[in-house]
Protein backbone atom coordinates (compact mmCIF):
# COMPACT_ATOMS: atom_id res chain seq x y z
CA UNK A 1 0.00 0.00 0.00
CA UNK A 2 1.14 3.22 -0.89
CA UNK A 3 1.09 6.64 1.01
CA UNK A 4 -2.67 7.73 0.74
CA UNK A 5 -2.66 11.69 -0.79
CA UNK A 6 -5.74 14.10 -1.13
CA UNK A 7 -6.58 16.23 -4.06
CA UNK A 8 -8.77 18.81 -4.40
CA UNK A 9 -10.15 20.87 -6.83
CA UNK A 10 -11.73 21.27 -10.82
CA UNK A 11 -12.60 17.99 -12.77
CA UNK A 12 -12.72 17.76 -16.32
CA UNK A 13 -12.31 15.65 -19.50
CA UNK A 14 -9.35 16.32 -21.70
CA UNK A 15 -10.33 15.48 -25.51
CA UNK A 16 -6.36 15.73 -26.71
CA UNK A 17 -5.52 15.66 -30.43
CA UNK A 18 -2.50 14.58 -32.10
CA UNK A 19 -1.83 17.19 -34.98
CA UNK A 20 1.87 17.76 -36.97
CA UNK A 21 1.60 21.45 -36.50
CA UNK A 22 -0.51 23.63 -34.36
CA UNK A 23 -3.31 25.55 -36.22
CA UNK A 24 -2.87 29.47 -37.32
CA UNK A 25 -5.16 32.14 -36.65
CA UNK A 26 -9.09 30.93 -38.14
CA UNK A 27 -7.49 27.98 -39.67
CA UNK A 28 -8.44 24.08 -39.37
CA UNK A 29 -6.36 21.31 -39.69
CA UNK A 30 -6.95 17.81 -39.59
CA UNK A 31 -5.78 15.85 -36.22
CA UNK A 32 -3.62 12.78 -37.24
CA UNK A 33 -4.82 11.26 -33.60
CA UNK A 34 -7.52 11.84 -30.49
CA UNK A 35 -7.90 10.54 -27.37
CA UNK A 36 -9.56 11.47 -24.27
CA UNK A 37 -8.84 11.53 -20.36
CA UNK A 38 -9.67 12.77 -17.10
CA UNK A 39 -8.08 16.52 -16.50
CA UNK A 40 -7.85 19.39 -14.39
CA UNK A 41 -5.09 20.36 -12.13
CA UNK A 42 -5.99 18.24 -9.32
CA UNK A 43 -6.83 15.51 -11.35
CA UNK A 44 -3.85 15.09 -13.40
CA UNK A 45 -2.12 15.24 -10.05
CA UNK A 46 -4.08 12.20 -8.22
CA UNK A 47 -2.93 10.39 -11.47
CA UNK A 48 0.23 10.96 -11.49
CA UNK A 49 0.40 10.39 -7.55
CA UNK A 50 -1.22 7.08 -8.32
CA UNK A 51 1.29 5.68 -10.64
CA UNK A 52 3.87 6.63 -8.94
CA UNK A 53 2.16 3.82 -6.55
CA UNK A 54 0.42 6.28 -4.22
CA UNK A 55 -3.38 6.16 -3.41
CA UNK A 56 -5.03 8.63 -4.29
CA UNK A 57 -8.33 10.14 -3.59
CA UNK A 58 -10.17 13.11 -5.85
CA UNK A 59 -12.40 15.61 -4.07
CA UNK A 60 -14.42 17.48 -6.99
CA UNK A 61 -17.84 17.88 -8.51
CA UNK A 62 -18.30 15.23 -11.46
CA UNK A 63 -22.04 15.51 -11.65
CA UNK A 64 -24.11 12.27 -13.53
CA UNK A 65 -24.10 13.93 -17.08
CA UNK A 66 -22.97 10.98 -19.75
CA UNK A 67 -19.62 12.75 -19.64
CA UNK A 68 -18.96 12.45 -16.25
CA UNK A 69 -19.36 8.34 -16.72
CA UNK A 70 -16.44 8.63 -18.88
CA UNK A 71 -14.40 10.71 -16.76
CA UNK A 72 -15.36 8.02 -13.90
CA UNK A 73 -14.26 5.12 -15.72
CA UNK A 74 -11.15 6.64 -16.81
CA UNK A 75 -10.05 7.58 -13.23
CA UNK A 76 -10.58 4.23 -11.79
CA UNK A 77 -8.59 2.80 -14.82
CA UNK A 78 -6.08 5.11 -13.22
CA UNK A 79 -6.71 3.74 -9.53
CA UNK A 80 -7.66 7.10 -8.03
CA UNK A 81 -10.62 7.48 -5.64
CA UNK A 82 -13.10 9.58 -6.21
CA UNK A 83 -15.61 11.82 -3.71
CA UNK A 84 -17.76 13.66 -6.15
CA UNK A 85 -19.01 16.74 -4.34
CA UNK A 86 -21.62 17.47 -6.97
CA UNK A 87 -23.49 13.60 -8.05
CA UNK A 88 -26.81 14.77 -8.81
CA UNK A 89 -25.56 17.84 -11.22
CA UNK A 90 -26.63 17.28 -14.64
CA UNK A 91 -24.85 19.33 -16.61
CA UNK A 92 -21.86 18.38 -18.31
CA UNK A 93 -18.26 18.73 -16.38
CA UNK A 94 -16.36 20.90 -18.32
CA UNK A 95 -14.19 19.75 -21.40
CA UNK A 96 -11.27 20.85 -22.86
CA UNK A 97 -9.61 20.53 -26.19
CA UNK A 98 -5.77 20.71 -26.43
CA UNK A 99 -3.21 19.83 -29.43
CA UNK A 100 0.29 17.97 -29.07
């Protein structure tokens, strides 16, 4: 068993594209890869506390929108705990979209 640490704060899902140059001003390009993840400060934190063998629990608001499943699913993959603050919130957790 690993040292137990506590994280706090904004939960979100991470939809991350794989691109061979980053966009310029109004101008698409076409992703060469996607995936998605769990994100947010504190929740990249638990995750990386958790591989590096910790155990870690997440204190945010998730909510019981479809997204929040995913986010969920992905964090127990990940072997963090979660306390969601916020079950019954409908609305979707917020997303974000980055390019590496």
């Amino acid at each position: 068993m690993g040292k137990p640490g506590l994280f706090v704060g904004l939960v979100t899902l991470d939809l991350i594209y794989r691109v061979d140059r980053l966009p310029e001003k109004n101008q698409k390009i076409v992703a060469l890869d996607y995936t998605s993840a769990a994100g947010g400060p504190a929740t990249n934190a638990a995750v990386a506390f958790s591989h590096l063998g910790g155990e870690a629990t997440l204190l945010g608001g998730v909510g019981s929108h479809e997204i929040a499943a995913l986010i969920l699913t992905d964090l127990q993959q990940c072997g963090v705990r979660v306390v969601d603050l916020d079950p019954d919130r409908p609305e979707s957790p917020p997303v974000s979209s980055k390019q590496t």
